[in-house]
N, C-alpha and C. Protein backbone atom coordinates (compact mmCIF):
# COMPACT_ATOMS: atom_id res chain seq x y z
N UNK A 1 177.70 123.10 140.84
CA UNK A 1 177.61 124.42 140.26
C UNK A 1 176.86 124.42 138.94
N UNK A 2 176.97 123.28 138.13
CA UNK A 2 176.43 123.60 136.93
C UNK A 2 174.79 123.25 137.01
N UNK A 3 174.41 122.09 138.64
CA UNK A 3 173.61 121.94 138.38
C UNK A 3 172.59 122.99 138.71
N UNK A 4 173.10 123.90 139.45
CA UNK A 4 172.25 124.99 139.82
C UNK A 4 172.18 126.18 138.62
N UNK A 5 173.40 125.96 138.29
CA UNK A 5 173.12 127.41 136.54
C UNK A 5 171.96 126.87 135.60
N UNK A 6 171.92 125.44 135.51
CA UNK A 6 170.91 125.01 134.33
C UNK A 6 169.56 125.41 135.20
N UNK A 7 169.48 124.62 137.15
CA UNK A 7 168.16 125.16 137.31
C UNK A 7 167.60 126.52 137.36
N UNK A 8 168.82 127.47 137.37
CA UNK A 8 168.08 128.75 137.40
C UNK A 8 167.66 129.13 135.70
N UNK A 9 168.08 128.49 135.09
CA UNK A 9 168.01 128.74 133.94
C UNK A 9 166.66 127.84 133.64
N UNK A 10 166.00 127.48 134.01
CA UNK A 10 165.41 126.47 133.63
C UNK A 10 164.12 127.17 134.26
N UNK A 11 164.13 127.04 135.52
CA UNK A 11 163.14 127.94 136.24
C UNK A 11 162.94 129.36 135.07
N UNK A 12 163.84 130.21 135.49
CA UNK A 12 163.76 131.34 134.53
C UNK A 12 162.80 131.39 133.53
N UNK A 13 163.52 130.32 132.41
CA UNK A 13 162.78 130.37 131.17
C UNK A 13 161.32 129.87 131.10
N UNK A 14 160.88 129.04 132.04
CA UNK A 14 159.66 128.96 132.23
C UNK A 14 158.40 129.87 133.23
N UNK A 15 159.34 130.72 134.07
CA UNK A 15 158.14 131.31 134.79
C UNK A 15 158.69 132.91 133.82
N UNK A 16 159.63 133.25 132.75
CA UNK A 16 159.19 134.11 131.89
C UNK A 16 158.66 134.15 130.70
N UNK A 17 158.76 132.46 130.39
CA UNK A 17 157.92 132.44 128.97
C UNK A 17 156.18 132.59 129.93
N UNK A 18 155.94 132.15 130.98
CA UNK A 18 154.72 132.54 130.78
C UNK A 18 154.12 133.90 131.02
N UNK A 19 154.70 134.36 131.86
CA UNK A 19 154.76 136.18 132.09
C UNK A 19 154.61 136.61 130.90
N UNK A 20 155.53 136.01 129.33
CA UNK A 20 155.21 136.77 128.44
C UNK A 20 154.07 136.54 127.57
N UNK A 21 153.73 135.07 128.12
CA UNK A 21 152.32 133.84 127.53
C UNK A 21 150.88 135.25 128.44
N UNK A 22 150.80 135.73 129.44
CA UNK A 22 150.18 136.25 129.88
C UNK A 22 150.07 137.64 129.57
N UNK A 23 151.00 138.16 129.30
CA UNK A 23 150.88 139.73 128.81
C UNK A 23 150.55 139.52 127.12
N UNK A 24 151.48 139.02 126.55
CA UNK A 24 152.03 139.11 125.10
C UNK A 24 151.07 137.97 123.75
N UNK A 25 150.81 137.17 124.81
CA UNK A 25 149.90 135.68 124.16
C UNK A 25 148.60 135.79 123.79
N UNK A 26 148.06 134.45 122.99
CA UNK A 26 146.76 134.76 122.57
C UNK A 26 145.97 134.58 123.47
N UNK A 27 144.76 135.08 124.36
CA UNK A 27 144.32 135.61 125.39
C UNK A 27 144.74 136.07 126.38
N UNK A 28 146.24 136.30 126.38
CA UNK A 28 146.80 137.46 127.34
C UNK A 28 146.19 138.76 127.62
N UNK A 29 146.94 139.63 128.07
CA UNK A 29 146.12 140.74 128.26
C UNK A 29 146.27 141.66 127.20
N UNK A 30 146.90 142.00 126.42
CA UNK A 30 147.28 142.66 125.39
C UNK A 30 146.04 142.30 124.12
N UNK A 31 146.03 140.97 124.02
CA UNK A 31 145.01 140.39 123.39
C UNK A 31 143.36 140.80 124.07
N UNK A 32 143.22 140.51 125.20
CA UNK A 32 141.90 140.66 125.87
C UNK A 32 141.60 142.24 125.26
N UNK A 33 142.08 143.18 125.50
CA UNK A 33 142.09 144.71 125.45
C UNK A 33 141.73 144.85 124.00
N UNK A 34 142.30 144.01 122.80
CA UNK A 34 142.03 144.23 121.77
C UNK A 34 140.65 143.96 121.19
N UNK A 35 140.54 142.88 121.47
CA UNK A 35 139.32 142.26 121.57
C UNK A 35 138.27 143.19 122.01
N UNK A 36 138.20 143.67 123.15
CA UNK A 36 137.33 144.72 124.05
C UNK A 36 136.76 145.96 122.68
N UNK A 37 138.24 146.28 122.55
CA UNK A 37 138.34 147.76 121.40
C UNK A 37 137.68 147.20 120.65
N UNK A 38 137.82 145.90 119.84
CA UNK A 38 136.98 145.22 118.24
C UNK A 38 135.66 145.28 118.94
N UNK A 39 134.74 144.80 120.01
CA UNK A 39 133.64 144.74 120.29
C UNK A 39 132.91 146.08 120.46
N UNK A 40 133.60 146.71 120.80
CA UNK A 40 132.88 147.80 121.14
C UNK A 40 132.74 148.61 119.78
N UNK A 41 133.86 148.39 118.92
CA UNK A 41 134.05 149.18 117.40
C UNK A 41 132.38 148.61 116.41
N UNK A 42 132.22 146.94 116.70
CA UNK A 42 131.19 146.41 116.53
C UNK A 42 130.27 146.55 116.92
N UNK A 43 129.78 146.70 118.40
CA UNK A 43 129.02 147.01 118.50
C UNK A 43 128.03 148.65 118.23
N UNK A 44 128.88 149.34 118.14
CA UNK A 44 128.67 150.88 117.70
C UNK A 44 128.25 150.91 116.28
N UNK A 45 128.65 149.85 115.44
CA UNK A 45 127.99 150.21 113.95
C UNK A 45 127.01 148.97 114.38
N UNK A 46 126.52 148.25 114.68
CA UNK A 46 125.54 147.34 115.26
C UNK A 46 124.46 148.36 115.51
N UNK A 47 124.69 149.87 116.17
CA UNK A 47 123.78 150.74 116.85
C UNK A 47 123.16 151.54 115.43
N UNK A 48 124.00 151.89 114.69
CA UNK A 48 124.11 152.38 113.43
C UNK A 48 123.56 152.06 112.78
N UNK A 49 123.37 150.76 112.72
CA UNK A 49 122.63 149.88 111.41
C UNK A 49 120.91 149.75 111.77
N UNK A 50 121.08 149.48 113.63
CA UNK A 50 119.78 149.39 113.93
C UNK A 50 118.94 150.77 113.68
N UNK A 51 119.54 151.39 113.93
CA UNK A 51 119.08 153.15 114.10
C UNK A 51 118.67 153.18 112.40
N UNK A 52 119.36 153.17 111.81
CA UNK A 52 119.24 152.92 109.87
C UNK A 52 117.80 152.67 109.84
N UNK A 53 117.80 150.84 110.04
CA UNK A 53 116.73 149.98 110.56
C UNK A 53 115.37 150.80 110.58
N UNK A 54 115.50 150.87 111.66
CA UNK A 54 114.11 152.05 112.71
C UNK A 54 114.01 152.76 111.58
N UNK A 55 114.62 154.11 110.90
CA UNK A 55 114.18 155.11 109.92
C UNK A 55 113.39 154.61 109.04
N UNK A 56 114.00 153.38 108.22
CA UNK A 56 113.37 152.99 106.99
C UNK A 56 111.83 152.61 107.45
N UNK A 57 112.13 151.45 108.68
CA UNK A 57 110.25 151.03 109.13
C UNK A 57 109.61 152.16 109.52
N UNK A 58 109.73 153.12 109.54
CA UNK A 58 109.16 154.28 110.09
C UNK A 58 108.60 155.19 108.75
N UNK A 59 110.00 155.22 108.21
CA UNK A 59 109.47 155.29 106.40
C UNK A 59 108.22 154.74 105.75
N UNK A 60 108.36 153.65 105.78
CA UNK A 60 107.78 152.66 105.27
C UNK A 60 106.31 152.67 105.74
N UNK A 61 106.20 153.24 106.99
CA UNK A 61 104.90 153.23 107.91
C UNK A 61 103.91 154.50 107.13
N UNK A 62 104.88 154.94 106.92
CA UNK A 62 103.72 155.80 106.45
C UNK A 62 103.81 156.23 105.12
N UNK A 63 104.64 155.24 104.42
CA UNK A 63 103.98 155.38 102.73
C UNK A 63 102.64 154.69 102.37
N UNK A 64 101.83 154.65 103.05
CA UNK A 64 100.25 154.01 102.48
C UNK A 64 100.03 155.63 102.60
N UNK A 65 100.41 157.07 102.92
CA UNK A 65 99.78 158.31 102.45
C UNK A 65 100.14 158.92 101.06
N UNK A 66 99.51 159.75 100.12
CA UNK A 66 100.35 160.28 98.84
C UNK A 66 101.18 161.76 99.38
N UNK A 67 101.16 161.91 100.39
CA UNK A 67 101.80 163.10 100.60
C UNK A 67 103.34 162.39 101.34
N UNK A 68 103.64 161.34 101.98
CA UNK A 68 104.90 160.55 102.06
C UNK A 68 105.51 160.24 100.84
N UNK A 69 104.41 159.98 99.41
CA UNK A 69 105.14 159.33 98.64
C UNK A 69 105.73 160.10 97.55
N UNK A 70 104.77 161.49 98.16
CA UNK A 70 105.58 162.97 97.00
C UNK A 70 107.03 162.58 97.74
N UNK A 71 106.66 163.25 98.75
CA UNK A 71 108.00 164.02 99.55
C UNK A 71 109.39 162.68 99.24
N UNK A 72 108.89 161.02 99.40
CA UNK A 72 109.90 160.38 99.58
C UNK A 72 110.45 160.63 97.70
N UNK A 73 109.18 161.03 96.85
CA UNK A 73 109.50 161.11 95.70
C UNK A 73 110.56 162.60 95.04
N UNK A 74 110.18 163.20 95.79
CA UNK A 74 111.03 164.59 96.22
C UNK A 74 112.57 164.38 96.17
N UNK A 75 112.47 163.77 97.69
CA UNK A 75 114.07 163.30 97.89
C UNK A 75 114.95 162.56 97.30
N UNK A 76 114.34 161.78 96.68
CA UNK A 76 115.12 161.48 95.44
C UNK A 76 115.04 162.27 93.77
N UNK A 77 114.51 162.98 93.73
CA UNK A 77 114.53 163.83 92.91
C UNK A 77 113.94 163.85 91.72
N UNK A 78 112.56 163.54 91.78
CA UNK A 78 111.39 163.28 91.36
C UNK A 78 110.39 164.97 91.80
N UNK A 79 109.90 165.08 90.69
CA UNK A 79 109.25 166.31 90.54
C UNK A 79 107.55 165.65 89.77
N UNK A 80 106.77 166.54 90.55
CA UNK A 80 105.68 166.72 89.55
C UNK A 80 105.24 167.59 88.41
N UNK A 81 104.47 167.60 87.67
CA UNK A 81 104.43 168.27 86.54
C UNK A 81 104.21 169.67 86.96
N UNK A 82 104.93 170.32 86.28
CA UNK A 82 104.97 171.99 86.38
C UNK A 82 105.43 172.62 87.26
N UNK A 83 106.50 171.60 88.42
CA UNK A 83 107.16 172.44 89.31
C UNK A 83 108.42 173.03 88.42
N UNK A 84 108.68 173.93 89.23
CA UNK A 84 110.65 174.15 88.73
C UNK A 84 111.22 173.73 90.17
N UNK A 85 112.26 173.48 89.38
CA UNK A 85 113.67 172.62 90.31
C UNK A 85 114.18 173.76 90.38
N UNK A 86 114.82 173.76 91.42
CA UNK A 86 116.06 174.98 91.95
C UNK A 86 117.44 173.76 91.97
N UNK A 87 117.92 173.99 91.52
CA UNK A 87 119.43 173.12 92.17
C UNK A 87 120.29 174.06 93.31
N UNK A 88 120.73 174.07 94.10
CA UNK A 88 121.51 174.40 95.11
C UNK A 88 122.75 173.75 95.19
N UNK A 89 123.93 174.02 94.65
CA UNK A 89 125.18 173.13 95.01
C UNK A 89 125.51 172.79 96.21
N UNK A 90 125.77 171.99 96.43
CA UNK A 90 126.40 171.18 98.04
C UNK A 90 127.07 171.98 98.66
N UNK A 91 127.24 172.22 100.08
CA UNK A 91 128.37 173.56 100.75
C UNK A 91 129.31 172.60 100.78
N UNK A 92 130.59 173.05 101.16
CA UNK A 92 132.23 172.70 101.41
C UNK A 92 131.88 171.85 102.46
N UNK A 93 131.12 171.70 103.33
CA UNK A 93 131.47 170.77 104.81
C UNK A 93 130.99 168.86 103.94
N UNK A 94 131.61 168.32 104.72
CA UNK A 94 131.75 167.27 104.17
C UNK A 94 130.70 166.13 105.12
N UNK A 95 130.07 165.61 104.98
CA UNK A 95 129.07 164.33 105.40
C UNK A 95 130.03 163.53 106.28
N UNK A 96 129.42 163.31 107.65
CA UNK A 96 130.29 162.12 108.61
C UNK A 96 130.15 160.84 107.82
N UNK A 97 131.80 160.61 108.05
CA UNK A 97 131.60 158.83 107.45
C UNK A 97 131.52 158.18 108.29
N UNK A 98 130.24 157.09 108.00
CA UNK A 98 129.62 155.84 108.89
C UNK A 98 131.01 154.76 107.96
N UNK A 99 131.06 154.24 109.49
CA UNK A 99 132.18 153.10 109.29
C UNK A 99 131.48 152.22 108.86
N UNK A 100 132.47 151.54 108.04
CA UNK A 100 132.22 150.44 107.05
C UNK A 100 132.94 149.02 108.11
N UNK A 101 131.72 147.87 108.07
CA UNK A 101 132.40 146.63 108.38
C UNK A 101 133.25 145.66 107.64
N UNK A 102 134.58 146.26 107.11
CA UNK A 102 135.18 145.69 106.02
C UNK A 102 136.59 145.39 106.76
N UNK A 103 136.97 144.29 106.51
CA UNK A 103 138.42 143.34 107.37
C UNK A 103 139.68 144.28 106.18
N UNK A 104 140.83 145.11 107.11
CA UNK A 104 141.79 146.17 105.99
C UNK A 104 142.66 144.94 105.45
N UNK A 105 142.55 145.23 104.54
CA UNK A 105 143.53 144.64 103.35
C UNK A 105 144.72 144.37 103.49
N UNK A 106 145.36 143.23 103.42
CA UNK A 106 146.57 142.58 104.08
C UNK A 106 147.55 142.98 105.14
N UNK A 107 145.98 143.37 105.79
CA UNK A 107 146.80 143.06 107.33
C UNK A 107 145.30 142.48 108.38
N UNK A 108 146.09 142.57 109.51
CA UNK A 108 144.66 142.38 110.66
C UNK A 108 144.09 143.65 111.49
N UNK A 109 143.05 143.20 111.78
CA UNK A 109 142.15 144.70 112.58
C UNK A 109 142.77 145.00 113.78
N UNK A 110 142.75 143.90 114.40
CA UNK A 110 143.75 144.05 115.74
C UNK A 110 144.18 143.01 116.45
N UNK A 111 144.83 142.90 117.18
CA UNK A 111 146.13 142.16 117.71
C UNK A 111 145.67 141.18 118.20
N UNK A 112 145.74 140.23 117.33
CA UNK A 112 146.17 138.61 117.64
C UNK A 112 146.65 137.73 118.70
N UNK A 113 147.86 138.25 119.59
CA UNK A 113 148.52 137.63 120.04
C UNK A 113 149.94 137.24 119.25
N UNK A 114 151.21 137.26 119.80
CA UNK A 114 152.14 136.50 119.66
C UNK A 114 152.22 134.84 119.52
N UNK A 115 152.94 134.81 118.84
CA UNK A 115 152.68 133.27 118.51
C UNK A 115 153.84 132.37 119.59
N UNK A 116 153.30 131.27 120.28
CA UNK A 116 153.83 130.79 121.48
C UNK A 116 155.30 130.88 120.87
N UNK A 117 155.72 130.36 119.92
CA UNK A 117 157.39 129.96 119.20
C UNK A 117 157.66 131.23 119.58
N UNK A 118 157.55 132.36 118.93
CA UNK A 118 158.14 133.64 119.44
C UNK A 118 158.23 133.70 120.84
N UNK A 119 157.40 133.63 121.24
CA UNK A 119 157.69 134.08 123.19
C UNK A 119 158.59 132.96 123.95
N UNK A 120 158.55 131.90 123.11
CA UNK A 120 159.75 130.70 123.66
C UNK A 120 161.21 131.36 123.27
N UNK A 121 161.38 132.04 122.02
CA UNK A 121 162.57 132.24 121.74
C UNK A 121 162.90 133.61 122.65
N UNK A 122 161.99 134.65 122.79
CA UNK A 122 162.33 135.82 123.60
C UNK A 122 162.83 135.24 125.27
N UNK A 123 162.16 134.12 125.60
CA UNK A 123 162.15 133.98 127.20
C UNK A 123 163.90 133.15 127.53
N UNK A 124 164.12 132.98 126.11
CA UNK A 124 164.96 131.85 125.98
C UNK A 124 166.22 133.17 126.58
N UNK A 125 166.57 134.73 126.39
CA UNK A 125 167.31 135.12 126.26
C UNK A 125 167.63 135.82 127.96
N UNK A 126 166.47 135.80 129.28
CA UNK A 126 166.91 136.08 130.55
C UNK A 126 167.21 134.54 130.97
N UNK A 127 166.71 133.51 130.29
CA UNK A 127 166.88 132.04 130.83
C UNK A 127 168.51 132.23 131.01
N UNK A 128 169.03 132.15 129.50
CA UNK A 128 170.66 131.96 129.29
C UNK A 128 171.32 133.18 130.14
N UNK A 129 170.81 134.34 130.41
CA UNK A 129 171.41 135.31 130.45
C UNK A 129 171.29 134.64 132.55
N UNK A 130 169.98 134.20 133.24
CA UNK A 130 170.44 133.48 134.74
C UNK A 130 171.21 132.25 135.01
N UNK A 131 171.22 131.43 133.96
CA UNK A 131 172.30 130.32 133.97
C UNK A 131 173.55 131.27 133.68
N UNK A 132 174.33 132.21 132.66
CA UNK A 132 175.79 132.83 132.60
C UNK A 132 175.78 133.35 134.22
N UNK A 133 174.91 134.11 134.54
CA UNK A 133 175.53 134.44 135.97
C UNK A 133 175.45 133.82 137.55
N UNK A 134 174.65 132.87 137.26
CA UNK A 134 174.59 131.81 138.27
C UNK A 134 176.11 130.88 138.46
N UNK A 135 176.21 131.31 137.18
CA UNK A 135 177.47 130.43 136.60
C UNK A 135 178.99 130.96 137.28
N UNK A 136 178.78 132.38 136.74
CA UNK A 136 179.55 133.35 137.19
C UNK A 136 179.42 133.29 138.78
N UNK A 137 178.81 133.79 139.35
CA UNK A 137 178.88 133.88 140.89
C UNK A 137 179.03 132.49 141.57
N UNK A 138 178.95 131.55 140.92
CA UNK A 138 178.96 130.18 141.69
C UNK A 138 180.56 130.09 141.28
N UNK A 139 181.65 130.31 140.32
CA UNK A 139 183.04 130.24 140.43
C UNK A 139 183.38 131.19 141.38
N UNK A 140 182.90 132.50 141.21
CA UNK A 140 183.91 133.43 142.32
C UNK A 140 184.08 132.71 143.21
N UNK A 141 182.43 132.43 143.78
CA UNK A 141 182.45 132.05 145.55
C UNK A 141 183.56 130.39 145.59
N UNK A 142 183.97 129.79 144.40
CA UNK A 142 184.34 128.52 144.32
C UNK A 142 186.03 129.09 145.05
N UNK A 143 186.40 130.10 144.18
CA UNK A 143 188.06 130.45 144.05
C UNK A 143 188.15 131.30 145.17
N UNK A 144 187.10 132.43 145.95
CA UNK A 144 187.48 132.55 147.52
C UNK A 144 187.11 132.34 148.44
């Protein structure tokens, strides 16, 4: 009797520590998915930056004219002699924010994985919990 409570217990704890090694673990699936979300979060300001990229060489292409180098002189707020400036205050709507590639501050971007020690101690608790009733049903059937 006891030797069958330890093997169910034994079995148990190993085909649920890995069930939870596979969902819960570092390249489990929980992990894979995260990963997916970080790449794709990366790759989208990757698109951003290139797109940036392109404007400026495109810029750049055609400052050998003086009429690019008013206008780029314009936009930054450079005037020639004897214009007047109008100022126009900014309207209420607010500029989309381009995400920043910056790791948040004491914590992580996204999910790691469980660390194997944890998922040993969680698996540890249906292990004990099929050895008590292996245990249990192997006396009833003993006493009738």
């Amino acid at each position: 009797m006891h030797k069958r409570s330890l093997l169910a217990g034994i079995l148990t704890y190993f085909f649920t520590f890995l069930l939870l090694l596979a969902i819960f673990g570092r390249g489990g699936y929980l992990h894979n998915r995260a990963l997916e979300a970080e790449i794709q979060r990366l790759s989208y300001h990757q698109n951003l930056l290139r797109i940036q990229v392109q404007a400026l060489e495109r810029q750049e292409a055609r400052m050998d004219k003086e009429d690019a180098l008013r206008d780029a002189a314009f936009k930054y707020g450079y005037q020639s002699e004897g214009e007047v400036v109008y100022y126009f205050p900014p309207e209420e709507r607010e500029a989309p924010e381009i995400p920043v590639d910056r790791p948040i501050e004491g914590g992580r971007e996204f999910y790691e994985g469980t660390p194997n020690s944890v998922l040993a101690l969680w698996a540890l608790l249906p292990a004990v919990l099929a050895m008590s009733l292996t245990y249990v049903i192997g006396k009833r059937r003993a006493r009738g």
